[in-house]
Protein backbone atom coordinates (compact mmCIF):
# COMPACT_ATOMS: atom_id res chain seq x y z
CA UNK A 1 -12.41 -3.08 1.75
CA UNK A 2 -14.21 -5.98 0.37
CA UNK A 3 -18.14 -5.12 0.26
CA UNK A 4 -18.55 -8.75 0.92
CA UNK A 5 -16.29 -8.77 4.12
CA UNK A 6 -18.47 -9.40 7.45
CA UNK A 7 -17.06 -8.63 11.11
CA UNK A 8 -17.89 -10.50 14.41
CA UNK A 9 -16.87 -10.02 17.85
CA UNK A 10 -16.94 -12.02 20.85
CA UNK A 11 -15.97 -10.48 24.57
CA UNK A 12 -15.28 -13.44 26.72
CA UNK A 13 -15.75 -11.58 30.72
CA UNK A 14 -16.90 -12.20 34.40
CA UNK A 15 -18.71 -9.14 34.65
CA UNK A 16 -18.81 -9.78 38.28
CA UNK A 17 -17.21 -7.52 41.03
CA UNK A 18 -17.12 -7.50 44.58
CA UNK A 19 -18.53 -4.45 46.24
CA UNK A 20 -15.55 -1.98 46.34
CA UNK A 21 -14.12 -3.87 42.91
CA UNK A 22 -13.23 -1.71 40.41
CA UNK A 23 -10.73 -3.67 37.73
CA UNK A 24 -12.34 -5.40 35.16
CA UNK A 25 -10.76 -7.62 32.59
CA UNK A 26 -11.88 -9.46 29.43
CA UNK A 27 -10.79 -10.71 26.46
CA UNK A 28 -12.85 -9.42 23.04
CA UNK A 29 -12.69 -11.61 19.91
CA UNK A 30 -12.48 -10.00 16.55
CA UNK A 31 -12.86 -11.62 13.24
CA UNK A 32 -13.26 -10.87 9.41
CA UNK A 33 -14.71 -13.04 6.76
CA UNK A 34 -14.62 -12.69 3.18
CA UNK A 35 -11.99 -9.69 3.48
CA UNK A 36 -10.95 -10.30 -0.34
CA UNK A 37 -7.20 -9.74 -1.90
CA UNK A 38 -5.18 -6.29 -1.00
CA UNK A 39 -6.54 -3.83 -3.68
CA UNK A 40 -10.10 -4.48 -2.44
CA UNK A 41 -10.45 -1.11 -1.37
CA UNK A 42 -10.10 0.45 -4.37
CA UNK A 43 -6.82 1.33 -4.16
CA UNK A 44 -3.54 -0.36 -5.43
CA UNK A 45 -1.64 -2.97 -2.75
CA UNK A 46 2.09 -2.05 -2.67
CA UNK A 47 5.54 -4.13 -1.78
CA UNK A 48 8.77 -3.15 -0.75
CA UNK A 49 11.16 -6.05 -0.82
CA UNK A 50 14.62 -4.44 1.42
CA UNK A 51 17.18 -7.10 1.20
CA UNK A 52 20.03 -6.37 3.35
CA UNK A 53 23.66 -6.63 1.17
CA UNK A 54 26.08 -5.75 3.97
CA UNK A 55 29.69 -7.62 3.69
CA UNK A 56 28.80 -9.44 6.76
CA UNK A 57 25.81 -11.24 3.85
CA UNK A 58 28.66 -13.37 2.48
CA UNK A 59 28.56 -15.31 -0.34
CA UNK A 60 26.76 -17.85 0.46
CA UNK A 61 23.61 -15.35 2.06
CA UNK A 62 23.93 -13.37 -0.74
CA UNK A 63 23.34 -15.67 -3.23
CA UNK A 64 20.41 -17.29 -1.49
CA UNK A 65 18.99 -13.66 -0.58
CA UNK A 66 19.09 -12.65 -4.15
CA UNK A 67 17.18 -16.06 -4.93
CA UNK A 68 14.40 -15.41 -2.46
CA UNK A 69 14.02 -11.72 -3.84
CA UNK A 70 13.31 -13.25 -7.40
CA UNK A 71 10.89 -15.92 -5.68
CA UNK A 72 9.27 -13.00 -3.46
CA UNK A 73 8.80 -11.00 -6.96
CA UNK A 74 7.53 -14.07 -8.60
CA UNK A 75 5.04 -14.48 -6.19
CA UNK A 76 4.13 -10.57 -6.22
CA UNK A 77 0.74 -10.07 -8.67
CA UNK A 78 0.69 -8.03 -11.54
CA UNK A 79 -0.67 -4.79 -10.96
CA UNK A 80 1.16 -4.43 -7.42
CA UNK A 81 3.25 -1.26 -6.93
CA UNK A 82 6.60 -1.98 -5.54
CA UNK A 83 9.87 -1.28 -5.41
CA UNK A 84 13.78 -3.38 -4.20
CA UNK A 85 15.85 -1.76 -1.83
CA UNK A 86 19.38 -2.96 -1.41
CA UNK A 87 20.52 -1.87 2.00
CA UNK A 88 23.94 -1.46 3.58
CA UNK A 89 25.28 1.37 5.83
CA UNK A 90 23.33 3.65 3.67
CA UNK A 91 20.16 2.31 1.46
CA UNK A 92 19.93 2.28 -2.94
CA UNK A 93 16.61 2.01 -4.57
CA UNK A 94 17.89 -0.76 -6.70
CA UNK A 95 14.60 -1.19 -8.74
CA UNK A 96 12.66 1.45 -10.25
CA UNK A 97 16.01 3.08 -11.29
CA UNK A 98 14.89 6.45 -10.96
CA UNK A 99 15.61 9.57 -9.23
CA UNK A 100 12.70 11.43 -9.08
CA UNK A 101 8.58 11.39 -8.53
CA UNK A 102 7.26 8.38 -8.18
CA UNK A 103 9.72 5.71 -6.46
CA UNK A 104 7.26 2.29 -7.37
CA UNK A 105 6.16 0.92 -10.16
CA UNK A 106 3.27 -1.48 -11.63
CA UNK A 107 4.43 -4.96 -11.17
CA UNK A 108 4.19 -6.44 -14.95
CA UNK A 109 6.13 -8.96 -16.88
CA UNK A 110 8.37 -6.75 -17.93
CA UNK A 111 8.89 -4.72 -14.59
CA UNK A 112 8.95 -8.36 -13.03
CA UNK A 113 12.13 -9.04 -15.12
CA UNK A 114 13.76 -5.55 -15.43
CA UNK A 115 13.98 -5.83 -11.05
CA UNK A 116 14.76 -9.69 -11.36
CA UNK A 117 18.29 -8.27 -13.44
CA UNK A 118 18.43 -5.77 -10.42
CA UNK A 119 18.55 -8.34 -8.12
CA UNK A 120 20.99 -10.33 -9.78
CA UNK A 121 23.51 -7.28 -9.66
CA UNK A 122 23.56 -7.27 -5.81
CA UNK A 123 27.16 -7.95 -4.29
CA UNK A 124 27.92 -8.07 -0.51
CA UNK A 125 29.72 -5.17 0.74
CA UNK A 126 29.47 -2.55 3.54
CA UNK A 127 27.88 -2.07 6.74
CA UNK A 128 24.13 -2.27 8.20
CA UNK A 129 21.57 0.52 8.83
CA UNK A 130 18.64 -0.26 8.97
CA UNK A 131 16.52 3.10 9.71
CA UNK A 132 18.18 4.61 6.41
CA UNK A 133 16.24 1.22 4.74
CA UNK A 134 13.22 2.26 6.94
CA UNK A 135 13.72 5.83 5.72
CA UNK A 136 14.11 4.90 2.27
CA UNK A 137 10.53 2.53 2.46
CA UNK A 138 8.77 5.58 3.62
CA UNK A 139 9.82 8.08 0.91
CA UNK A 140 8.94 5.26 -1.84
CA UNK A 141 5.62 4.87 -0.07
CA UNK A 142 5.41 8.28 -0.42
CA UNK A 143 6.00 9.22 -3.27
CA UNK A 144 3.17 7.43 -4.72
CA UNK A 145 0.60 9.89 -3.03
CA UNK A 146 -3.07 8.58 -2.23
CA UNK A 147 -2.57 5.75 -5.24
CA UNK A 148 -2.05 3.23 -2.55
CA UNK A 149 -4.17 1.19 -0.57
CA UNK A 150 -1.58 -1.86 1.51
CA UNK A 151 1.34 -1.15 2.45
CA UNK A 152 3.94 -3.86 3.01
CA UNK A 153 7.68 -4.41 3.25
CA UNK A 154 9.71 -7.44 3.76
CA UNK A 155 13.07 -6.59 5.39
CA UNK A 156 15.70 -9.53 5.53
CA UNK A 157 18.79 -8.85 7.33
CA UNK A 158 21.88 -11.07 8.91
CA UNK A 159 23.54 -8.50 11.26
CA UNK A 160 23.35 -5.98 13.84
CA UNK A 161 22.38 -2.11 13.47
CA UNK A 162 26.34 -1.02 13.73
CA UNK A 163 26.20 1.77 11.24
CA UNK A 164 24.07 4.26 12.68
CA UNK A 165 22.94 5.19 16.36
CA UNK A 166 20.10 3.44 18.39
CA UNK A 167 18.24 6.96 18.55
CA UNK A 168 18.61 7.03 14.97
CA UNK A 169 16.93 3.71 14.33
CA UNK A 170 14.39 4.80 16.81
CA UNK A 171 13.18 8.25 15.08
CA UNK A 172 13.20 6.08 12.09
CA UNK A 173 10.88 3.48 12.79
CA UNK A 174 8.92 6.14 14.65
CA UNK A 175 8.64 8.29 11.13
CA UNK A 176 7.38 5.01 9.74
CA UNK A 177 4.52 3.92 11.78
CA UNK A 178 1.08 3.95 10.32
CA UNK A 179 2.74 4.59 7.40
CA UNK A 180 3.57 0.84 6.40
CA UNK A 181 3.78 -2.95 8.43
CA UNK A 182 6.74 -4.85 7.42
CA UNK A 183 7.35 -8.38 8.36
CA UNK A 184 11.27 -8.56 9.02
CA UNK A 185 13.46 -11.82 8.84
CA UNK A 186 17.15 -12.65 10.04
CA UNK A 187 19.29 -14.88 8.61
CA UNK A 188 21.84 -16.67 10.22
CA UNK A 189 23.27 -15.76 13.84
CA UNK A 190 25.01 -12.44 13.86
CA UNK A 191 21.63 -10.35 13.89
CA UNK A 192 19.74 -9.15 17.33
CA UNK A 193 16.22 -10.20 18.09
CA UNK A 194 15.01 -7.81 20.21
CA UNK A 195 16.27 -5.04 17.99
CA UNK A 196 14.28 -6.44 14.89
CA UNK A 197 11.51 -7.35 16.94
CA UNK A 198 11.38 -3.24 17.91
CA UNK A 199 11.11 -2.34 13.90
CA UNK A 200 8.35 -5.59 13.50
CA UNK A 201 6.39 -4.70 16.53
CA UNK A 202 6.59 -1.05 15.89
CA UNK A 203 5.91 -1.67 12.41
CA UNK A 204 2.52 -4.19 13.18
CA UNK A 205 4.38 -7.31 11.61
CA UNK A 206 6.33 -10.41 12.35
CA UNK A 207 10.05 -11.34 13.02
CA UNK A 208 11.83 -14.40 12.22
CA UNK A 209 14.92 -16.86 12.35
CA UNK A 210 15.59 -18.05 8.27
CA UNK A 211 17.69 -20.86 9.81
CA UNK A 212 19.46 -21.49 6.57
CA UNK A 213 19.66 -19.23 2.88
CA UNK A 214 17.65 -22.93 1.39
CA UNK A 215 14.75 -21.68 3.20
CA UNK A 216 14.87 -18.20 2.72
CA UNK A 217 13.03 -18.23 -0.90
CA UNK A 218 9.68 -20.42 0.16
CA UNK A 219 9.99 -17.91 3.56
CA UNK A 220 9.63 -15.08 1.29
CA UNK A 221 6.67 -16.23 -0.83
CA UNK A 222 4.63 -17.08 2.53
CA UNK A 223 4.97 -13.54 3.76
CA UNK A 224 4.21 -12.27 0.05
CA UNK A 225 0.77 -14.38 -0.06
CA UNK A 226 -0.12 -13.51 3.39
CA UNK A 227 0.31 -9.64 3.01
CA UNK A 228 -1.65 -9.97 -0.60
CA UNK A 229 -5.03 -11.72 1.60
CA UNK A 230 -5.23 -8.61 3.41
CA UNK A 231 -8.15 -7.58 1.63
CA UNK A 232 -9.26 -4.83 5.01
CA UNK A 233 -6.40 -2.47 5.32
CA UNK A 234 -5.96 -0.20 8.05
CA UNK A 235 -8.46 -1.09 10.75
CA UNK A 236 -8.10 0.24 14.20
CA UNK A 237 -9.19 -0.51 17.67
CA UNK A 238 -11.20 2.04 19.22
CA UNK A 239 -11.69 1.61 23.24
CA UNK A 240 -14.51 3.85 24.63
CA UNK A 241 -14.74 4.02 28.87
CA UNK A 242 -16.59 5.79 30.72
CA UNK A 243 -16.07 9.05 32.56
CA UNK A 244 -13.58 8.54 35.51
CA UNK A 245 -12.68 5.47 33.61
CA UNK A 246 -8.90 4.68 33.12
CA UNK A 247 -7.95 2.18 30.18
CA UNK A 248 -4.78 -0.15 32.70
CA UNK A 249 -3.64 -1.90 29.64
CA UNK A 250 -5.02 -2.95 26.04
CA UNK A 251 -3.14 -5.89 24.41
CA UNK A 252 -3.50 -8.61 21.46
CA UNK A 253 -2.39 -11.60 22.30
CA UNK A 254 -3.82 -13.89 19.60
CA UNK A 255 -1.91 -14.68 17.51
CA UNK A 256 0.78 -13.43 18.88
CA UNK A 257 1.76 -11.05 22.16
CA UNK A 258 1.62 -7.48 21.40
CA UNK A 259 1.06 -4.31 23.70
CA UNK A 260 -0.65 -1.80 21.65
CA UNK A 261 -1.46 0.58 25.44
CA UNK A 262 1.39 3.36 24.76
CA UNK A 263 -0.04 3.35 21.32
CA UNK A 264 -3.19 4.96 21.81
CA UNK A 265 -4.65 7.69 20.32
CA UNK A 266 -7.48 9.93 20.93
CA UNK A 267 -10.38 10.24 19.54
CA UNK A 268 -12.43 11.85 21.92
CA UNK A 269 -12.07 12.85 25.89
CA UNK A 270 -13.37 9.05 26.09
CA UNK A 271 -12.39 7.07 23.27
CA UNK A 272 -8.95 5.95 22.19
CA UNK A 273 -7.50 4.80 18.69
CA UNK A 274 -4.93 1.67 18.44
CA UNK A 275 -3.38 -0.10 15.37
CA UNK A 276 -4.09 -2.65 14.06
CA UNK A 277 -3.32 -2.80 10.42
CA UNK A 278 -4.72 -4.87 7.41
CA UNK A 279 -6.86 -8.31 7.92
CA UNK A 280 -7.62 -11.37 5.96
CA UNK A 281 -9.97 -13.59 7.02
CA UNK A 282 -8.89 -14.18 10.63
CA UNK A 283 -9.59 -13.82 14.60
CA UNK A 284 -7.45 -11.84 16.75
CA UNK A 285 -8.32 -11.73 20.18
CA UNK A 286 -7.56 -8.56 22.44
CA UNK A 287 -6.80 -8.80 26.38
CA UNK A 288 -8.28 -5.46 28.19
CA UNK A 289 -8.02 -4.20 31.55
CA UNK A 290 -10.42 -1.01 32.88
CA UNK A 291 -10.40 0.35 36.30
CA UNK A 292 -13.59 2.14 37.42
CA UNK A 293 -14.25 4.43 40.17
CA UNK A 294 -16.61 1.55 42.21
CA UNK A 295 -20.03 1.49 42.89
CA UNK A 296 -23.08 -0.34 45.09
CA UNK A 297 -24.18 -4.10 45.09
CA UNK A 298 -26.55 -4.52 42.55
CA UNK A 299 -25.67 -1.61 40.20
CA UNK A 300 -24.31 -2.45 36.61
CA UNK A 301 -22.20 -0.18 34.08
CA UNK A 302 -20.98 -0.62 30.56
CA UNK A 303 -17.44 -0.79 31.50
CA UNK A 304 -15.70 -0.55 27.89
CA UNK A 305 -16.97 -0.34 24.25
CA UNK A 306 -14.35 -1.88 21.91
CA UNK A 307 -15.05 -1.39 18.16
CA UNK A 308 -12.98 -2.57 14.76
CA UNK A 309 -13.50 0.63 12.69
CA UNK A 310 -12.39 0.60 8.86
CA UNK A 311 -12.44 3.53 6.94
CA UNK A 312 -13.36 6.00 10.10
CA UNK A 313 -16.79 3.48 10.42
CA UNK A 314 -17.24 0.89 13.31
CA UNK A 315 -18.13 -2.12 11.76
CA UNK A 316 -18.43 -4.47 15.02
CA UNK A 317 -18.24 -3.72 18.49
CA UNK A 318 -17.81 -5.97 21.66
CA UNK A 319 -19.37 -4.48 25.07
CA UNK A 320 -17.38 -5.16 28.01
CA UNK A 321 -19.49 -4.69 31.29
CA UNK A 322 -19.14 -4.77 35.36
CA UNK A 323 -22.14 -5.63 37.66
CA UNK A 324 -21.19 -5.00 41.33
CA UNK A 325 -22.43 -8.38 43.45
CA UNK A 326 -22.05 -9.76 47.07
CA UNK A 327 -22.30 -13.34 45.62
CA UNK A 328 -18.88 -14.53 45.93
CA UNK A 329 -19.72 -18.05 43.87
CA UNK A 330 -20.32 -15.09 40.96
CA UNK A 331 -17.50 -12.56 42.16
CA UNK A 332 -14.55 -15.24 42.77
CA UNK A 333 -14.63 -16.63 38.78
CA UNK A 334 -11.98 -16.43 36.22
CA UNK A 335 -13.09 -16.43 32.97
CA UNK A 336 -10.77 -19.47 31.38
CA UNK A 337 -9.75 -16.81 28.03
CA UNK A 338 -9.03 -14.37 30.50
CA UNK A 339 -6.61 -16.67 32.68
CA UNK A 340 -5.02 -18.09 29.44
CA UNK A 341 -4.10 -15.48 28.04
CA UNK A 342 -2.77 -14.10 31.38
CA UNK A 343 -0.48 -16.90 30.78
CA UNK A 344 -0.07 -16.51 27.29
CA UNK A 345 1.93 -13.40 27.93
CA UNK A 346 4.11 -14.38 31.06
CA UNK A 347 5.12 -17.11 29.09
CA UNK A 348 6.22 -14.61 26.60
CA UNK A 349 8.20 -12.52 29.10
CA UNK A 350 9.60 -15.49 31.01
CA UNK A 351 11.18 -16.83 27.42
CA UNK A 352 12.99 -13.39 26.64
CA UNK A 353 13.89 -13.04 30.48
CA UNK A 354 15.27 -16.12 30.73
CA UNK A 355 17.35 -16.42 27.51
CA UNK A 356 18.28 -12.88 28.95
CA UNK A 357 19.57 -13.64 31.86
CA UNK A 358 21.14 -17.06 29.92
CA UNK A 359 23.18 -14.67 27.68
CA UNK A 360 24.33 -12.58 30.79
CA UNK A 361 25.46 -15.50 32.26
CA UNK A 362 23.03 -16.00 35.53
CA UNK A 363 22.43 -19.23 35.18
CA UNK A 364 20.23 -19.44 38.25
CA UNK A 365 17.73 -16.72 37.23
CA UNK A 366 18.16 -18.33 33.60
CA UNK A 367 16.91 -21.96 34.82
CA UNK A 368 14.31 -20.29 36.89
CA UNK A 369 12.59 -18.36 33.89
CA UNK A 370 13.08 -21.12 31.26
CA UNK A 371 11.11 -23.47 33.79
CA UNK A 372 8.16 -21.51 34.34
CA UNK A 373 8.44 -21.04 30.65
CA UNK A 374 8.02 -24.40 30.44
CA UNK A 375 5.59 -25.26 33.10
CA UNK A 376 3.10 -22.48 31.30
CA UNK A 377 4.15 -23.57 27.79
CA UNK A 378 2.89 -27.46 28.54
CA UNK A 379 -0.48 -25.67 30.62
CA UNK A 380 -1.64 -24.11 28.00
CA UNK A 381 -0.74 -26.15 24.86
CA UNK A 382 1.67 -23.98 23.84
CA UNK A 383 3.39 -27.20 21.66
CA UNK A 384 5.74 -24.68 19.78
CA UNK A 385 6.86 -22.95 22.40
CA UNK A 386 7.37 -26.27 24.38
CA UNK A 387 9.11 -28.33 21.12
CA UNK A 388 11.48 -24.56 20.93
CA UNK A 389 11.98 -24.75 25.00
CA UNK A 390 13.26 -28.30 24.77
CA UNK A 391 15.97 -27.42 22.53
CA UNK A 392 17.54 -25.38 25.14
CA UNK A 393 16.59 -27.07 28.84
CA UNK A 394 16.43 -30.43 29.76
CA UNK A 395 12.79 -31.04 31.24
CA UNK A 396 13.00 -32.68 34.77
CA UNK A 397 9.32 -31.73 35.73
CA UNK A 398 7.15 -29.72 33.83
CA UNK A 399 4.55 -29.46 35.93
CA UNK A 400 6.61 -28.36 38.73
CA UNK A 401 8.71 -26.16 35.80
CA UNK A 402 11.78 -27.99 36.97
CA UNK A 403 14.65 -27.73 34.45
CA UNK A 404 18.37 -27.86 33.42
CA UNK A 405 20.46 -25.54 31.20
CA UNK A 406 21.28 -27.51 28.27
CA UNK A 407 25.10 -27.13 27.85
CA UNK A 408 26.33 -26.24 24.07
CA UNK A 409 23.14 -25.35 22.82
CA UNK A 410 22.90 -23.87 19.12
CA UNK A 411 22.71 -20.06 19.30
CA UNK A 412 20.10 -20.20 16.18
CA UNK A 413 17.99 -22.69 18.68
CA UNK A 414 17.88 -19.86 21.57
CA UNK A 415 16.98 -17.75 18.81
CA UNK A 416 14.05 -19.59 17.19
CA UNK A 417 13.24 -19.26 20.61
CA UNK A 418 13.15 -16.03 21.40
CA UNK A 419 11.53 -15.19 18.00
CA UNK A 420 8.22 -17.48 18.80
CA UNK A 421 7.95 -16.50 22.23
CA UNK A 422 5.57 -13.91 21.61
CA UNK A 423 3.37 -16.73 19.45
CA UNK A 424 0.35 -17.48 21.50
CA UNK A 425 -2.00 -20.48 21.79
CA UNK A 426 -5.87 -20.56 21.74
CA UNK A 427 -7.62 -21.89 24.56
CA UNK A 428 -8.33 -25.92 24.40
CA UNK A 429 -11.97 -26.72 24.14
CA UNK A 430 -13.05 -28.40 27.50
């Protein structure tokens, strides 16, 4: 971690209950300035670019893919440890070419072009799957002992997991968690969202449409210079509650929708430990819900202690508290964060139910889903997930969420769709 990096937090509550209340909700702001590059710990950042060269990659795919692995190398700095994997139905270490101890190397301008040949080797053949890639990433990571400090992988793929069993994709992303994040990106049609949104959520990243192999290489080099301003790696949430306390649900859902509750650990009988990976400078707000056993009008508690904690020390904390009150004008408010991000993340689950439904063909339940979609999309501000909805419904009333099914709609357009729906918004200033 950067010795110059400095951490705020922000809870955003109405601390207010009625007597007999006992949920409390709030949403706590963290943020990180002056985090530094990846390495800033001390230890080496590393990259593993896994580029998927399945037949189903084509010709076309292939040869873009194989471009955007030279750009994503390009853009990898000198001194990085990383390593290629080529990925099919089983998964090759394509660059270092060795067999045993350590699987990554120093990135250099000689290792730069010794992988770039690699690359240009890759042909399209065979089938897809994708925990062996996972697998592979993990070993590599591995292999390198305690050298490394960030650990990232970029995972491009263009089909569905055929080759191997659901349960075994499962163990393997399991095996892989806090071990590395990987962003993942699909290109073309023929791959499954919510199965590559399982390895990116699992995994702490992002997931993507590449709508065409011409975008792949400057997609590539984004990921590549966001994972390398992650100069804090590995912070975690820790939620303290009090005793008889019970933690209902802890989520982020700035930037993006993501339920980290079945994720905790424990520290203590009171505290628990979630994710969160490696920061650059950046806020990420988290939505929390306590329930506590209730108590008199007039009496206050400290309902939840939520700390960012780097290298096992807290280094910012946001106090989340509940004051018991017979003043309805006090007990009655919503805090505004807390009631947009409540929206926030039914407009996430009303995108993916609704293109659900769409693809099981119940139109009704479709149209019904993709309006209130809508409706909470325009509320809140939401303009990419409103510019992504209109692609696929015709808006009659978005106030009222009143739509129509668009008829012939581009598969990759319900997929852009279903990839940002978990984007979120920040609340307008007033």
């Amino acid at each position: 971690m950067s010795r110059m990096a400095t951490f705020t937090s922000t809870v955003y509550q109405n601390e207010f209950l009625p007597e007999g209340g006992t949920d409390v909700t709030a949403i706590v702001r963290l943020g990180v300035s002056g985090a530094g590059r990846a390495g800033a710990s001390g230890k080496a950042p590393a990259e593993i670019v896994i580029v998927d060269t399945s037949g189903s990659m084509g010709q076309v795919n292939m040869a873009a893919a194989k471009n955007a692995a030279m750009t994503a190398l390009d853009t990898i700095a000198d001194g990085t440890y990383f390593a290629v994997v080529a990925g099919t139905h089983e998964a090759y270490l394509a660059y270092p070419m060795v067999r045993t101890g350590e699987g990554m190397v120093a990135m250099s301008p000689r290792t730069r072009a010794e992988a770039k040949q690699a690359v240009s080797w890759f042909t399209a053949d065979g089938g897809t799957a994708i925990g062996q890639w996972l697998t592979l990433a993990r070993a590599l990571f591995a292999s390198m002992g305690d050298k490394l400090g960030n650990k990232h992988a970029l995972l491009l793929t263009d089909g569905e997991d055929r080759d191997e069993t659901q349960a075994d994709l499962d163990a393997a992303i399991r095996a892989c968690q806090g071990v590395f994040q990987c962003d993942c990106r699909g290109v073309g049609t023929d791959w499954i969202v919510s199965e590559i949104r399982k390895v990116s959520t699992a995994l702490l990243g992002t997931v993507d449409i590449v709508p065409s192999g011409a975008a792949m290489a400057a997609e590539f080099a984004e990921i590549l210079q966001a994972s390398a301003a992650r100069g804090v790696a590995d912070a975690e949430l820790r939620v303290w509650v009090p005793q008889g306390a019970q933690i209902l649900f802890v989520r982020q859902v700035s930037p993006a929708v993501d339920d980290l509750t079945a994720r905790g650990v424990p520290v203590n009988a009171l505290t628990l430990a979630y994710p969160t990976g490696s920061w650059a400078d950046e806020e990420r707000d988290y939505h929390l819900a306590v329930r506590l056993p209730a108590k008199g009008v007039g009496q206050e508690q400290l309902a939840a202690r939520v700390q960012l904690v780097v290298d096992g020390q807290p280094v910012t904390q946001g106090l989340v508290k509940a004051t018991w009150s017979n003043d309805s004008t006090l007990t009655t408010r919503i805090s505004p964060e807390v009631a947009h991000y409540t929206g926030q993340t039914e407009l996430a689950a009303a995108i993916q139910e609704g293109l659900a439904a769409k693809a099981a063909g119940d139109d009704a339940t479709a149209t019904t889903r993709l309006g209130r979609a809508m409706q909470l999309a325009v509320a809140s501000g939401n303009d990419e997930a409103t510019s992504k909805l209109q692609k696929v419904v015709d808006v009659v009333d978005a106030g009222t969420g009143t739509v129509r099914l668009k008829r012939g709609v581009e598969k990759a357009d319900e997929m852009a769709l279903d990839t940002a729906s978990t984007k979120t918004t920040r609340i307008k200033d007033a």
